[in-house]
Structures are given as C-alpha cells and as structure tokens.
C-alpha atoms as a PDB file:
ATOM      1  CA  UNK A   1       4.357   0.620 -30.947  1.00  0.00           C
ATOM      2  CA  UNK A   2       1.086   0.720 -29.299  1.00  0.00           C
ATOM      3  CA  UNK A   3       0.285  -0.022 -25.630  1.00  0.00           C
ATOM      4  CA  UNK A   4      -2.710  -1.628 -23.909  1.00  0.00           C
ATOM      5  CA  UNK A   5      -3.302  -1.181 -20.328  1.00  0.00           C
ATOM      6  CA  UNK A   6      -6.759  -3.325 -20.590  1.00  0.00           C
ATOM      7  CA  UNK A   7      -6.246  -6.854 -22.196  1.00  0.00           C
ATOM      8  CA  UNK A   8      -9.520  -7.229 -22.474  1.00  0.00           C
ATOM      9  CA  UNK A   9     -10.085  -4.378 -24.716  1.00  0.00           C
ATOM     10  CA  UNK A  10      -7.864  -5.742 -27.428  1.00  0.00           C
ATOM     11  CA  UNK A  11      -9.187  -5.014 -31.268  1.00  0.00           C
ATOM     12  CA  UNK A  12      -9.943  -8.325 -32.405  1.00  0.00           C
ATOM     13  CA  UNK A  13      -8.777 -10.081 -34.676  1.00  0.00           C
ATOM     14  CA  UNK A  14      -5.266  -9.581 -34.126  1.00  0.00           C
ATOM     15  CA  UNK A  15      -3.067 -10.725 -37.030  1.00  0.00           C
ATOM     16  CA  UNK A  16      -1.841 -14.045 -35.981  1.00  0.00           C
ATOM     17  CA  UNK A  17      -0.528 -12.756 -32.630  1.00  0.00           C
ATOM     18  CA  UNK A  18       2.651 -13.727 -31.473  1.00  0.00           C
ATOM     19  CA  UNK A  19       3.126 -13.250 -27.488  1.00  0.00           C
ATOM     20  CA  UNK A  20       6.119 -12.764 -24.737  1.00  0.00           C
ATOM     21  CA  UNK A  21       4.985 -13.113 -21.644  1.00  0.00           C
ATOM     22  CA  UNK A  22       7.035 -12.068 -18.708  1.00  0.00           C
ATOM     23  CA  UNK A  23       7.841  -8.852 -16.160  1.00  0.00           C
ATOM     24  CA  UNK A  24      11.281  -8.100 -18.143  1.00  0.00           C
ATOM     25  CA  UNK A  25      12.323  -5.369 -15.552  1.00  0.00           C
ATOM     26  CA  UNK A  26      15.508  -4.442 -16.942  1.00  0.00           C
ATOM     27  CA  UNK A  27      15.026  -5.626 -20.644  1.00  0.00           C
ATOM     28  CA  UNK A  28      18.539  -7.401 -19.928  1.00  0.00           C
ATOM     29  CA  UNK A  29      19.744  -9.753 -22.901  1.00  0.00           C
ATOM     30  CA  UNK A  30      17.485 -12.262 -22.347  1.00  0.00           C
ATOM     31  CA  UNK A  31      14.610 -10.613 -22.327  1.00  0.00           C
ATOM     32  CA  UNK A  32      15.705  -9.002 -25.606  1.00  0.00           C
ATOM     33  CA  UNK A  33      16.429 -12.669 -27.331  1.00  0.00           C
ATOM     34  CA  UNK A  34      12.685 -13.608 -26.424  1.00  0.00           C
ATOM     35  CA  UNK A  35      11.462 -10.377 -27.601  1.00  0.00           C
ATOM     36  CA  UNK A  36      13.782 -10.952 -30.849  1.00  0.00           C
ATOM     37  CA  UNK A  37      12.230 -13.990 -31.276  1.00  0.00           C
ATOM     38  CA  UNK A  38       8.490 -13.024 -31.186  1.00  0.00           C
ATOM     39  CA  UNK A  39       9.714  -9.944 -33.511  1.00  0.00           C
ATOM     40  CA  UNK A  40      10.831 -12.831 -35.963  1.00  0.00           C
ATOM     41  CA  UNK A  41       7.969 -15.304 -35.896  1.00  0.00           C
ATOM     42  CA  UNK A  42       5.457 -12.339 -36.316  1.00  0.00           C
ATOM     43  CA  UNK A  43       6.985 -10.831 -39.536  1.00  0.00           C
ATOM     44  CA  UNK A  44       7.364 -14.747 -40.791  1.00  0.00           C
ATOM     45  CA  UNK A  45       3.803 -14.969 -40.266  1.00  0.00           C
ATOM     46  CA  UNK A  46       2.343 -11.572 -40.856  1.00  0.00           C
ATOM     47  CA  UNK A  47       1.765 -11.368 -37.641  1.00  0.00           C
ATOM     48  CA  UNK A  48       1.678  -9.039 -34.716  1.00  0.00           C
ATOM     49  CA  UNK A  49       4.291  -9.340 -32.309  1.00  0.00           C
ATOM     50  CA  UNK A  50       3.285  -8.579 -28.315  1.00  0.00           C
ATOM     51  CA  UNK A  51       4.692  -8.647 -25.029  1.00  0.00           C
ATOM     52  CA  UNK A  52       2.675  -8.995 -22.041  1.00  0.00           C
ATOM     53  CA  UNK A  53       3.436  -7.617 -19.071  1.00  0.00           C
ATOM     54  CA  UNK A  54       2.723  -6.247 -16.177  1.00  0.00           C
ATOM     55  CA  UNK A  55       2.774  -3.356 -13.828  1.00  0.00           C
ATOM     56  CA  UNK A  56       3.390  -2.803 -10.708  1.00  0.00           C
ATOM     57  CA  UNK A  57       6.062  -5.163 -10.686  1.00  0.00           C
ATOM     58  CA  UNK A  58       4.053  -8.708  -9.070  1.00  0.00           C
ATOM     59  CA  UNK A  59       6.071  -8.847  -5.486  1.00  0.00           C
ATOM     60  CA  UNK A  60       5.014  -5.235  -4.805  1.00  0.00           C
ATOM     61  CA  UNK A  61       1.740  -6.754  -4.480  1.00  0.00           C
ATOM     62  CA  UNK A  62       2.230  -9.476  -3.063  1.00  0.00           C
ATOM     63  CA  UNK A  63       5.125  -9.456  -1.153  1.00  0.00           C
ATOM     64  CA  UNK A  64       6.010  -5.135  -0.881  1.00  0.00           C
ATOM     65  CA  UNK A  65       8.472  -5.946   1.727  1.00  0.00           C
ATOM     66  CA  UNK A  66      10.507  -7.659  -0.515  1.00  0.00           C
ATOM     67  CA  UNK A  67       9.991  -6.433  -3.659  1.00  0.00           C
ATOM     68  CA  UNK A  68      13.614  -5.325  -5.398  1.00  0.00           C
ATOM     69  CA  UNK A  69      13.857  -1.455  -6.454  1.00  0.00           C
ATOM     70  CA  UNK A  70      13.143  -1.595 -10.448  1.00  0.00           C
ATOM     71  CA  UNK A  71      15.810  -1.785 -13.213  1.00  0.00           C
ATOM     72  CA  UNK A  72      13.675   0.289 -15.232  1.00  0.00           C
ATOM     73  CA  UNK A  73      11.309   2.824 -15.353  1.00  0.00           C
ATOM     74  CA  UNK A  74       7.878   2.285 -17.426  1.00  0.00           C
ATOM     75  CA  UNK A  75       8.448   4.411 -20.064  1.00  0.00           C
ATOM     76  CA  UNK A  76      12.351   3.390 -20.382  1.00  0.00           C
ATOM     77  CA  UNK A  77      11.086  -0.315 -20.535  1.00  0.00           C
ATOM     78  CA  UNK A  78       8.663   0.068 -22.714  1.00  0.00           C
ATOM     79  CA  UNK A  79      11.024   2.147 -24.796  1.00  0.00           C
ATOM     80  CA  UNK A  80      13.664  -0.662 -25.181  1.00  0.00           C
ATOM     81  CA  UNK A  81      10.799  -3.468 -25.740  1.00  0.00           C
ATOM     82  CA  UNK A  82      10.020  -1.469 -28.660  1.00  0.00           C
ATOM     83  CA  UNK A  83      13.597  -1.566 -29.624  1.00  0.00           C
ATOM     84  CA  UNK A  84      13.212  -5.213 -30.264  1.00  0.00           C
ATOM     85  CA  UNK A  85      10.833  -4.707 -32.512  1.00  0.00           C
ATOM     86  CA  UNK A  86       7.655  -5.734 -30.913  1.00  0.00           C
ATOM     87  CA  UNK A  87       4.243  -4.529 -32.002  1.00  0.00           C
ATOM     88  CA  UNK A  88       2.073  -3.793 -29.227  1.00  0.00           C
ATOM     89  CA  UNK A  89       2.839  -4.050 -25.288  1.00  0.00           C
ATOM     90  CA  UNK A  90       0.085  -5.279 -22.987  1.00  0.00           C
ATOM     91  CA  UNK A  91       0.982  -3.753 -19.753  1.00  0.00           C
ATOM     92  CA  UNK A  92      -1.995  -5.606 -17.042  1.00  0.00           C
ATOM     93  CA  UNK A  93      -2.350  -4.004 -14.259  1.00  0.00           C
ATOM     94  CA  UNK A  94      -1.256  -6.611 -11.482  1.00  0.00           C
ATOM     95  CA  UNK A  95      -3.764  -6.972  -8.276  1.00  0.00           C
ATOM     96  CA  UNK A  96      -4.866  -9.574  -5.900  1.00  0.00           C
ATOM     97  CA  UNK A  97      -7.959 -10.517  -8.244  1.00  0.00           C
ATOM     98  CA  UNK A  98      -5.459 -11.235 -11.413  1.00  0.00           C
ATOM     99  CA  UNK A  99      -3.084 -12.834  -9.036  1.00  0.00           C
ATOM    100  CA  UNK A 100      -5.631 -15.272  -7.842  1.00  0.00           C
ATOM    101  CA  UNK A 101      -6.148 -16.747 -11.226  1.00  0.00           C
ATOM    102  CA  UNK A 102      -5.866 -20.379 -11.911  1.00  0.00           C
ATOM    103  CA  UNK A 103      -3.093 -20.721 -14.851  1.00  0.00           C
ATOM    104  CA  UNK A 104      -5.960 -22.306 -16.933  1.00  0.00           C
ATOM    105  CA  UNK A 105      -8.385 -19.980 -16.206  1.00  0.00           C
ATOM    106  CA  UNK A 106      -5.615 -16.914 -16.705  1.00  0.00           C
ATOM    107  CA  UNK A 107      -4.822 -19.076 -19.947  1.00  0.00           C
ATOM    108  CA  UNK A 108      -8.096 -19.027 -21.218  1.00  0.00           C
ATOM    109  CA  UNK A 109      -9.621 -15.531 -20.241  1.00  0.00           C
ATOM    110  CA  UNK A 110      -6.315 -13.688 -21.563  1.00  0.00           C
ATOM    111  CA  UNK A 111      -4.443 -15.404 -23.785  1.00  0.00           C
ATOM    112  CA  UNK A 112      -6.998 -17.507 -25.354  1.00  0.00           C
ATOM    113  CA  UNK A 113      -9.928 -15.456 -25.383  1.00  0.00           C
ATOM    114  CA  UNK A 114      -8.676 -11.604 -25.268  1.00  0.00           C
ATOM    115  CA  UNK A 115      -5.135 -12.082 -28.012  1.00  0.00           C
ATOM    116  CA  UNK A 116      -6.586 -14.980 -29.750  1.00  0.00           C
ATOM    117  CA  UNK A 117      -2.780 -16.398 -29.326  1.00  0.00           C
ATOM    118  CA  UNK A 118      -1.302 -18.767 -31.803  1.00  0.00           C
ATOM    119  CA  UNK A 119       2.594 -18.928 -30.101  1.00  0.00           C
ATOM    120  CA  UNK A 120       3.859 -17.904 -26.609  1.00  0.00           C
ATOM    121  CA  UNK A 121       7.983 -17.348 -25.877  1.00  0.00           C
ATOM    122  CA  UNK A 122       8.867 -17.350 -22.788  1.00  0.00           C
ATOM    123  CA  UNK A 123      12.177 -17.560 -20.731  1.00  0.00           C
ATOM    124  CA  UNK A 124      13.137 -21.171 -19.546  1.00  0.00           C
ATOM    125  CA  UNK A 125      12.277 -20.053 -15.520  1.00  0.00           C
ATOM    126  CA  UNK A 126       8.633 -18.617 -16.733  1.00  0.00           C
ATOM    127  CA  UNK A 127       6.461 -19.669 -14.265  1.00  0.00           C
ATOM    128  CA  UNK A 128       2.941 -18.016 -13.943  1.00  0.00           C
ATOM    129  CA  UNK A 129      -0.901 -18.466 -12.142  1.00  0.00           C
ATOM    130  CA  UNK A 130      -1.996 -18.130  -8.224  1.00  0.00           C
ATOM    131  CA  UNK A 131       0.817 -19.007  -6.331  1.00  0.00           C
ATOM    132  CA  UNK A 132       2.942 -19.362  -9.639  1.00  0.00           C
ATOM    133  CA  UNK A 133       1.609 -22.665  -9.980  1.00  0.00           C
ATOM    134  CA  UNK A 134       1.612 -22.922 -13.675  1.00  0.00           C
ATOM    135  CA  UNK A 135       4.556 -24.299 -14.913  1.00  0.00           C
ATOM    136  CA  UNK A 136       6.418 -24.331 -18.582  1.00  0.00           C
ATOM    137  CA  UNK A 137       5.146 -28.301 -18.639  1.00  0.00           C
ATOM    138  CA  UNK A 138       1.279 -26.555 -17.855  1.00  0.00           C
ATOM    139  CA  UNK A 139       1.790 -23.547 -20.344  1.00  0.00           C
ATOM    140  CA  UNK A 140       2.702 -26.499 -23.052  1.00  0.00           C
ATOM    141  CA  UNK A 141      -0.508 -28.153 -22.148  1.00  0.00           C
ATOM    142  CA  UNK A 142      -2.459 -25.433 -22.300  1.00  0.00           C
ATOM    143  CA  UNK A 143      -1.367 -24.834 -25.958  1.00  0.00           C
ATOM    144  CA  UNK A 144      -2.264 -27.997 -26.753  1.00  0.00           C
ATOM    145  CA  UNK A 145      -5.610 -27.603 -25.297  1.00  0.00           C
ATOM    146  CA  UNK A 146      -6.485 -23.713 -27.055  1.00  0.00           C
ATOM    147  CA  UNK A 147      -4.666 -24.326 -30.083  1.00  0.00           C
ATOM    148  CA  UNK A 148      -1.392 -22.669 -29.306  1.00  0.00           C
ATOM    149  CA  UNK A 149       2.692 -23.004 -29.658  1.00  0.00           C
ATOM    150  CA  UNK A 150       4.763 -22.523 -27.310  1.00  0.00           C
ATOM    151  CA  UNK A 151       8.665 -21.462 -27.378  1.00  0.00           C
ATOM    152  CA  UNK A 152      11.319 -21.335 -24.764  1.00  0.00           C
ATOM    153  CA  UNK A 153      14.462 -19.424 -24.539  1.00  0.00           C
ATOM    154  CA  UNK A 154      17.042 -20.793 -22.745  1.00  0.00           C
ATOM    155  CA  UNK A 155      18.996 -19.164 -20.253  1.00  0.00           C
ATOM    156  CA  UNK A 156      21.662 -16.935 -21.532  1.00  0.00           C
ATOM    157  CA  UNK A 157      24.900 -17.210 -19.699  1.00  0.00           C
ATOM    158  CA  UNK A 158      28.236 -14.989 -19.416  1.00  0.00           C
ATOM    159  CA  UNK A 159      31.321 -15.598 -18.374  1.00  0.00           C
ATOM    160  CA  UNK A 160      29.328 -18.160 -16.222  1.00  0.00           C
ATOM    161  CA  UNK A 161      26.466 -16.247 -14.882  1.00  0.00           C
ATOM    162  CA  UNK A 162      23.055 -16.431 -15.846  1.00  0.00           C
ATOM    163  CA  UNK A 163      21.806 -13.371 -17.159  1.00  0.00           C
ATOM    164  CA  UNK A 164      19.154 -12.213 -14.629  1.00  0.00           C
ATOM    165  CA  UNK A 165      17.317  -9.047 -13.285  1.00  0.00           C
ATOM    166  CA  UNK A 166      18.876 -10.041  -9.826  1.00  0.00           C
ATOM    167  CA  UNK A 167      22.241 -10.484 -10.647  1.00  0.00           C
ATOM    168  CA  UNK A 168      22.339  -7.005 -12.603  1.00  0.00           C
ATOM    169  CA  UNK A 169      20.813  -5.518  -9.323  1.00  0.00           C
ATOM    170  CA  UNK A 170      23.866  -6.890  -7.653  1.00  0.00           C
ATOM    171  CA  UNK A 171      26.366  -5.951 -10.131  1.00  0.00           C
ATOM    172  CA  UNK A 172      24.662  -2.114  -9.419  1.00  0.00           C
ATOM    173  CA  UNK A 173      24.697  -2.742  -5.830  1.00  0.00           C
ATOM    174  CA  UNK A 174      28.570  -3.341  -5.813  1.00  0.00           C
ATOM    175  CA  UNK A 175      28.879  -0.230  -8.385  1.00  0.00           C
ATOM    176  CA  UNK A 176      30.128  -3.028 -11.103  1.00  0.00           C
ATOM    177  CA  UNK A 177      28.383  -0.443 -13.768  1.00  0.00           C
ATOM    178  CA  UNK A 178      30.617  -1.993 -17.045  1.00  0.00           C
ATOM    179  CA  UNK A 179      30.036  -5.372 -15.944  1.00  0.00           C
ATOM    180  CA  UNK A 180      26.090  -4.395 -15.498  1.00  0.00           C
ATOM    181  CA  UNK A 181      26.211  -2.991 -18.873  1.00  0.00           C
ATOM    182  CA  UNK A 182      27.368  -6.555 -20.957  1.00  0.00           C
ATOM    183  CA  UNK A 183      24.546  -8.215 -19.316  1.00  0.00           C
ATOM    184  CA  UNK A 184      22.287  -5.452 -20.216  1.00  0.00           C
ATOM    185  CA  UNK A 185      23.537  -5.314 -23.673  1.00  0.00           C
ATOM    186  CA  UNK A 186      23.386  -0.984 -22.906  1.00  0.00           C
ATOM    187  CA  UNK A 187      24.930   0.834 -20.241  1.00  0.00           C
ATOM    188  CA  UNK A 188      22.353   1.707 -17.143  1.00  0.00           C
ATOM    189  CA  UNK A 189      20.591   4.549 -16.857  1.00  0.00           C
ATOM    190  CA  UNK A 190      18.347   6.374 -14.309  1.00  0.00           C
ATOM    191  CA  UNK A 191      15.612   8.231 -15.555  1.00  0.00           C
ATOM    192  CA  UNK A 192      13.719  11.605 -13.355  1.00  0.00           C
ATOM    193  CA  UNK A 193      12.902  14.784 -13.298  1.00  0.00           C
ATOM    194  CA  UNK A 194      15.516  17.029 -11.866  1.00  0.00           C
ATOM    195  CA  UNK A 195      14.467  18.628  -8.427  1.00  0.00           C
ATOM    196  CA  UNK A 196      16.042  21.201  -6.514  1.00  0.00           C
ATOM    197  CA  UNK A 197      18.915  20.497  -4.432  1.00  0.00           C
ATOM    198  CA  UNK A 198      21.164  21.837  -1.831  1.00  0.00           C
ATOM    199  CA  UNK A 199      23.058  23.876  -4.704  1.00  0.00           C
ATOM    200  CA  UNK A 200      26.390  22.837  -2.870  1.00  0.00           C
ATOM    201  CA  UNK A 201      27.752  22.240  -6.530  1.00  0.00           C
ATOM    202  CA  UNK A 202      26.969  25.823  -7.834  1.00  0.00           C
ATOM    203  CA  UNK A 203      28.172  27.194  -4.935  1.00  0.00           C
ATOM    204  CA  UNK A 204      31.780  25.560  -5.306  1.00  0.00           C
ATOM    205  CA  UNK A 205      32.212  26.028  -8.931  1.00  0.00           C
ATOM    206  CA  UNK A 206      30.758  22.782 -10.600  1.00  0.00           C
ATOM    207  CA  UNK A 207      26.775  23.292 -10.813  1.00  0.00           C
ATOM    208  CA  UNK A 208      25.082  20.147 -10.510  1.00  0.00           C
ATOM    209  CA  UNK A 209      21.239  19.016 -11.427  1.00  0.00           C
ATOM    210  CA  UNK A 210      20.054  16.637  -9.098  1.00  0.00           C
ATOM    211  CA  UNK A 211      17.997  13.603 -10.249  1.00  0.00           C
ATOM    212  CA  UNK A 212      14.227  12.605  -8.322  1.00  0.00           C
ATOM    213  CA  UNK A 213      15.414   8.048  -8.543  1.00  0.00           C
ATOM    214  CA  UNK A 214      13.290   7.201  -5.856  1.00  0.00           C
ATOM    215  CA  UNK A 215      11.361   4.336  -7.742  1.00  0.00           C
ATOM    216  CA  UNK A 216      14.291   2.937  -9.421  1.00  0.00           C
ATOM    217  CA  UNK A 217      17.915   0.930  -8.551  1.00  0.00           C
ATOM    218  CA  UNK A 218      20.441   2.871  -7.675  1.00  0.00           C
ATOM    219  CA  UNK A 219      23.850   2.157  -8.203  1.00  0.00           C
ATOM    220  CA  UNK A 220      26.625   2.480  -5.226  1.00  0.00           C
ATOM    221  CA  UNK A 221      27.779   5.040  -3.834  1.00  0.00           C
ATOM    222  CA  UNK A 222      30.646   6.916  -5.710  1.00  0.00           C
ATOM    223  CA  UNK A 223      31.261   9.092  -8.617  1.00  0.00           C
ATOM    224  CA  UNK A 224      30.872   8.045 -12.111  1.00  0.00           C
ATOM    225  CA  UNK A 225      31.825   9.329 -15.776  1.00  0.00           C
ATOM    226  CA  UNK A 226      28.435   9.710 -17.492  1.00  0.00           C
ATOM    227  CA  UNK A 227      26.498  10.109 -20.492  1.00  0.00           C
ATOM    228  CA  UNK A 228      23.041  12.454 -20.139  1.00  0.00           C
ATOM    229  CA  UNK A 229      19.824  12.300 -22.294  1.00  0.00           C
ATOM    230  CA  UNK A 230      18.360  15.568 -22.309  1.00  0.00           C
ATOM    231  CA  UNK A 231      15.551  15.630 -25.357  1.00  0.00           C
ATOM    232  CA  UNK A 232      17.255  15.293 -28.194  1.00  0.00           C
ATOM    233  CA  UNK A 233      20.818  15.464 -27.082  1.00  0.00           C
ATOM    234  CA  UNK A 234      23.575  13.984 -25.401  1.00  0.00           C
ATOM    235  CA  UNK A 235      26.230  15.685 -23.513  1.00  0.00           C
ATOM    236  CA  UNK A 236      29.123  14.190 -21.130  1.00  0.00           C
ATOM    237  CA  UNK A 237      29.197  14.598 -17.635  1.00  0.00           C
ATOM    238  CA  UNK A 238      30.251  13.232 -14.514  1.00  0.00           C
ATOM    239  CA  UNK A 239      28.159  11.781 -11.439  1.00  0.00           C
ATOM    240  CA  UNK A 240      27.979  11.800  -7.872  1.00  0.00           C
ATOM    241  CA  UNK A 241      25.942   9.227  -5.776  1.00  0.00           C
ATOM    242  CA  UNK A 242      26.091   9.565  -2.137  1.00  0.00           C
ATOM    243  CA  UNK A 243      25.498  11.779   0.908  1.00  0.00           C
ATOM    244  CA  UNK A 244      27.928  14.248   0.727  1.00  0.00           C
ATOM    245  CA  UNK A 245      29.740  13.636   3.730  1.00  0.00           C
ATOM    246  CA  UNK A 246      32.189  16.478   3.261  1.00  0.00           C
ATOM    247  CA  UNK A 247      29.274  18.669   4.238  1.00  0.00           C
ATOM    248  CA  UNK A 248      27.315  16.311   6.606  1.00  0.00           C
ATOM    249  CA  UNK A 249      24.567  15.678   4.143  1.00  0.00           C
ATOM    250  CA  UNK A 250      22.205  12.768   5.481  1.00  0.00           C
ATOM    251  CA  UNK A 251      19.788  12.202   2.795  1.00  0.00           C
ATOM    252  CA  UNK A 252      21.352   9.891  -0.423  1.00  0.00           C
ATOM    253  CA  UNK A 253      21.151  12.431  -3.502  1.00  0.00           C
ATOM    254  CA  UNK A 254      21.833  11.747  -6.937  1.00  0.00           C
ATOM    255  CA  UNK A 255      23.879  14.704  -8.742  1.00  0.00           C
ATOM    256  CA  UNK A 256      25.176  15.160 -12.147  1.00  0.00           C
ATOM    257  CA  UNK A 257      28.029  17.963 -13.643  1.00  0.00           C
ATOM    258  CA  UNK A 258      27.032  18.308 -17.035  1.00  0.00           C
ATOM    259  CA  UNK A 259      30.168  19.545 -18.961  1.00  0.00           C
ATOM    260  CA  UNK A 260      29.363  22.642 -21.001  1.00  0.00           C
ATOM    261  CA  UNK A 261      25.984  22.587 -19.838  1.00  0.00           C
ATOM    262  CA  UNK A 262      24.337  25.915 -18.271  1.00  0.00           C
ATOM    263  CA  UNK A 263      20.643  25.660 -18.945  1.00  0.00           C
ATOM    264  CA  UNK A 264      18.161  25.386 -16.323  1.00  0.00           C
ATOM    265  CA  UNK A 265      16.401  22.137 -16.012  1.00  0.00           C
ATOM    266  CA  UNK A 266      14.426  22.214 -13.157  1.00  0.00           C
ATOM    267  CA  UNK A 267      11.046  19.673 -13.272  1.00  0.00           C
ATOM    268  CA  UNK A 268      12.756  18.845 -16.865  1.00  0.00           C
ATOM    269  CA  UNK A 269      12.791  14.859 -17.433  1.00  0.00           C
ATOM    270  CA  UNK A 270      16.647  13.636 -17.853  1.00  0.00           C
ATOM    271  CA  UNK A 271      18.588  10.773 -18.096  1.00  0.00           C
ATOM    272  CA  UNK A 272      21.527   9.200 -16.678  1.00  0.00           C
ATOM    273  CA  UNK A 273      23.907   6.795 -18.427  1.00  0.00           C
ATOM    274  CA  UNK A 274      26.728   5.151 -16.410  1.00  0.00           C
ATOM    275  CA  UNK A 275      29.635   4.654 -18.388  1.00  0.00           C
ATOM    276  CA  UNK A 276      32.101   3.768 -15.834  1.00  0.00           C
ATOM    277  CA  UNK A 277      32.870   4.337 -11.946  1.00  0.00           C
ATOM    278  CA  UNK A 278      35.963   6.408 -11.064  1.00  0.00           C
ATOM    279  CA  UNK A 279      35.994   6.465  -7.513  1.00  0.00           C
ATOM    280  CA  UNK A 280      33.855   5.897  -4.162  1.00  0.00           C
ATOM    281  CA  UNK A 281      32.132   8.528  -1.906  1.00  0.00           C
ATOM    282  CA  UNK A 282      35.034  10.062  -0.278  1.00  0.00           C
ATOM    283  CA  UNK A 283      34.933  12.670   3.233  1.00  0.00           C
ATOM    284  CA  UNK A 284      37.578  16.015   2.037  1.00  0.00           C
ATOM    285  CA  UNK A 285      38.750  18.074   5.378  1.00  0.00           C
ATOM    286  CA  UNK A 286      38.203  21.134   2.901  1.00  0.00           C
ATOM    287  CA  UNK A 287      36.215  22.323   0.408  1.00  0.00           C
ATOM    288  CA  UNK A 288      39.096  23.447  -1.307  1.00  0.00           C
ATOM    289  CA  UNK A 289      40.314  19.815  -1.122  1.00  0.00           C
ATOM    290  CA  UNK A 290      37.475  18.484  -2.878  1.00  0.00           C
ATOM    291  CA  UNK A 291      37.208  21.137  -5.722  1.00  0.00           C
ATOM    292  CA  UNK A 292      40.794  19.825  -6.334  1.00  0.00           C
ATOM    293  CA  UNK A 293      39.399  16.377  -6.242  1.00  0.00           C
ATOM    294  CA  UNK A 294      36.450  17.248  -8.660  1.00  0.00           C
ATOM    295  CA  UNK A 295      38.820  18.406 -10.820  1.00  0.00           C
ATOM    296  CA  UNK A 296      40.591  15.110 -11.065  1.00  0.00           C
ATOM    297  CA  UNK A 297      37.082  13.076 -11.464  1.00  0.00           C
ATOM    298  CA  UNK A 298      36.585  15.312 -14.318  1.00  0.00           C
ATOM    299  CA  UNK A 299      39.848  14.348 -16.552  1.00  0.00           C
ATOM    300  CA  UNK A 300      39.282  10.856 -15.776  1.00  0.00           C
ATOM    301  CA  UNK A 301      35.761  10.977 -16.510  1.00  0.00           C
ATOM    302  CA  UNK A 302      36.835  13.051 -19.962  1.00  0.00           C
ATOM    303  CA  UNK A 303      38.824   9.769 -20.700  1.00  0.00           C
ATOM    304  CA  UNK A 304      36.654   7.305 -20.117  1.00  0.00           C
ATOM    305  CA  UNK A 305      33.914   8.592 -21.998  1.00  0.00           C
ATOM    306  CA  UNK A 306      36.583   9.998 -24.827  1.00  0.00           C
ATOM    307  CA  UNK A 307      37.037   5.504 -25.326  1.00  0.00           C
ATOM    308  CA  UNK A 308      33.415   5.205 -25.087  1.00  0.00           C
ATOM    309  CA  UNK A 309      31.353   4.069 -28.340  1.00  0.00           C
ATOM    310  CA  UNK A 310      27.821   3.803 -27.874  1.00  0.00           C
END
C-alpha cells in the first residue's frame, strides 16, 4: 500500500479511483465496512481503492482542548487500513488553511481535480468543509455536479450501540477491554518504544519493560493479561497500568511482564494487546504481599490468554 502525504502530488491518471473519506481513528468496524466496500468497487472496476485522511486528528487543530487521546497510532492505522485492502492512503496534513475550505471548493481542488474521483463511501454521520458545513445531501450534489457516485454506510450497531470512536474510548476508559475489542473487530493495542523505568519490577523478581503511550488512549487503571508484538513474534504477558501506589509512584506508567522474555528492549518499538482485565490498581502493605499478588495475576493471566484465539 502506498501513502501520500501531498494530495496534490497524486500520479495522474489514477485507475478509476475509488475514495473513503473520513479520520477513522481506531479503524473500528465501521470504518472497516467502508473501507471493505471501496476495496470491492475498485477490484469490480479495475480500480484503485483510497482512503483519505487526515493527520493530526481535525479537533487538535481546531479545538486542542478538547481533542480525545487517539485510538491509534499512525503507523498502526495505516497498518489496519491496509488490512482492508485499500490501495493507497492519502494522509492531508490538517491546518487552518485546509480547514477553511468551502466543501465545494475542498470538493473540487481535491477530490475532483487532484484523485480524479469517480465514487466516494463514506459513513452515514460524514460531514466535512469550514465549519463542517458540507453535508451527505451537499457531498451527493457535488457528485452530481463533477461527475461522481457517492455511497453511504450505515451505522453499524451492537448489542444496541452504535459503533463509534467515542464509545470505544469509553469502553477503554471504564477498562471494558473485551467489550472494546467486538467493536473493534481486534483486541486494543498500544504501540511505543520502551523507555527506562523505575526498575521496581526487576528489582522484585518480575522484570518489566515500560511502554512511552503518551499520544495514544489509555485504558484504566489495573492489570491486564496481554499479548506483545515484538518484530516478528508474539509472546504472552501480563500488564500493569497505574501509579504504583504500593511504592508512592505519582507519575501513570505503563508496564508489561513478558513471560519467558529476558532480552533487552530498551528504545525498541513494541506492542501491547489487551486480552482481558484481571484486576484494578491495588495499594499492598508489603512488597512481599504484592509479589504474592503478582503471582496470582500471572495464573489468571496464563488462563485467559491459554482461551484466547486470535
């Protein structure tokens, strides 16, 4: 899969491009069905099959104050976009000047002009344009003026809740990791380097790497059976989110126990499944009370990862 940061430096022609527009932080369900979809209207067509994006994530720009900590890293989300089968990912980099477009005149200059588009999918809340001013309705009329189709997915629902990048970031929030993972269609993961930490782990018996999350959602605090991605492999583990409050820690750290694992990772790039939570952060009057604890976490997170099937 190929990426574009510029979407004005597009080769041209593309073959019969087929185009998803949206942010898709998370790459939840839905954003996989309308990624599935362009995947399947390109190869009916001979087409190409794109997403366009964006990055930073929109509210960071204009709104930083409230702008949500991300599902997903870039390279993670443009990982599992290419999982769907898409061709090439325009990633636009987001500013006031491209957020002060008109939706015609962002119609025209990028999709129009740039892709040469000849169908749009896009999820049935898709709004876009200054001030998000350009409507589904407006996108539909703009196809009809350049000489393009356009698709819309409708929401995806389960269990009665819309499938959204919000409600996942609550689900994380309220450490509801299995329940995050159905609407995710995978379990979630942190990606980071690992970065030096206050070695409690190692000095207890259970050496830990700890993770650098800072630009991503983290879920609650607690400890967690695990699955890490280290290059090519994929070892079991079990994970502590938190601040350590058995030794007065004040800073939230994000620590891992790989089992069987003794290399040394430092700076290395890792990442962090979460299969399923065990507990929440607990304060032990001992340190021999939690070692007898850790112990504990570790059968249980041996089972739960023993039922896991990825």
């Amino acid at each position: 899969m190929k990426i574009n940061r510029d979407p004005l430096s597009l080769p041209r022609p593309l073959a019969y491009p087929v185009v998803a527009l949206g942010n898709f932080d998370g790459v939840h369900i839905g954003h996989q069905m309308i990624f599935r979809r362009v995947a399947e209207i390109a190869r009916a067509k001979n087409g190409t099959g794109l997403a366009f994006t964006f990055q930073p994530h929109p509210l960071k720009v204009l709104n930083p104050d409230t702008a949500p900590p991300l599902l997903t890293s870039f390279r993670k989300k443009i990982e599992l976009i290419g999982q769907c089968g898409i061709d090439r990912v325009i990633c636009a980099r987001f500013n006031r000047r491209l957020a002060d477009h008109q939706p015609r005149d962002f119609t025209r200059k990028y999709l129009a002009e740039a892709v040469g588009v000849r169908e749009v999918v896009v999820g049935f809340d898709y709004a876009f344009g200054r001030g998000r001013e350009g409507t589904i309705q407006y996108l539909k009329k703009m196809g009809t003026e350049f000489d393009f189709q356009v698709h819309v997915i409708d929401q995806v629902k389960i269990d009665g809740h819309g499938v959204s990048s919000s409600y996942v970031r609550d689900l994380l929030e309220a450490g509801e990791v299995e329940k995050a993972a159905v609407f995710l269609g995978r379990p979630y993961s942190l990606q980071g380097p690992v970065v030096h930490g206050h070695k409690t782990g190692r000095g207890i018996g259970f050496p830990t790497a700890n993770l650098d999350t800072s630009r991503v959602q983290i879920p609650a605090t607690g400890v967690y059976a695990v699955q890490v991605r280290y290059r090519t492999q994929t070892f079991d583990g079990v994970a502590n989110i938190g601040f350590n409050p058995t030794f007065d820690r004040d800073r939230l750290s994000v620590e891992v126990h790989i089992f069987g694992f003794e290399e040394q990772i430092y700076g290395r790039h890792v990442e962090l499944a979460f299969i399923g939570r065990i507990r929440g952060e607990q304060r032990f009057n001992s340190a021999e009370l939690l070692v007898e604890q850790i112990r504990c976490d570790i059968e249980t997170a041996r089972s739960i990862l023993s039922g896991f099937k990825a």
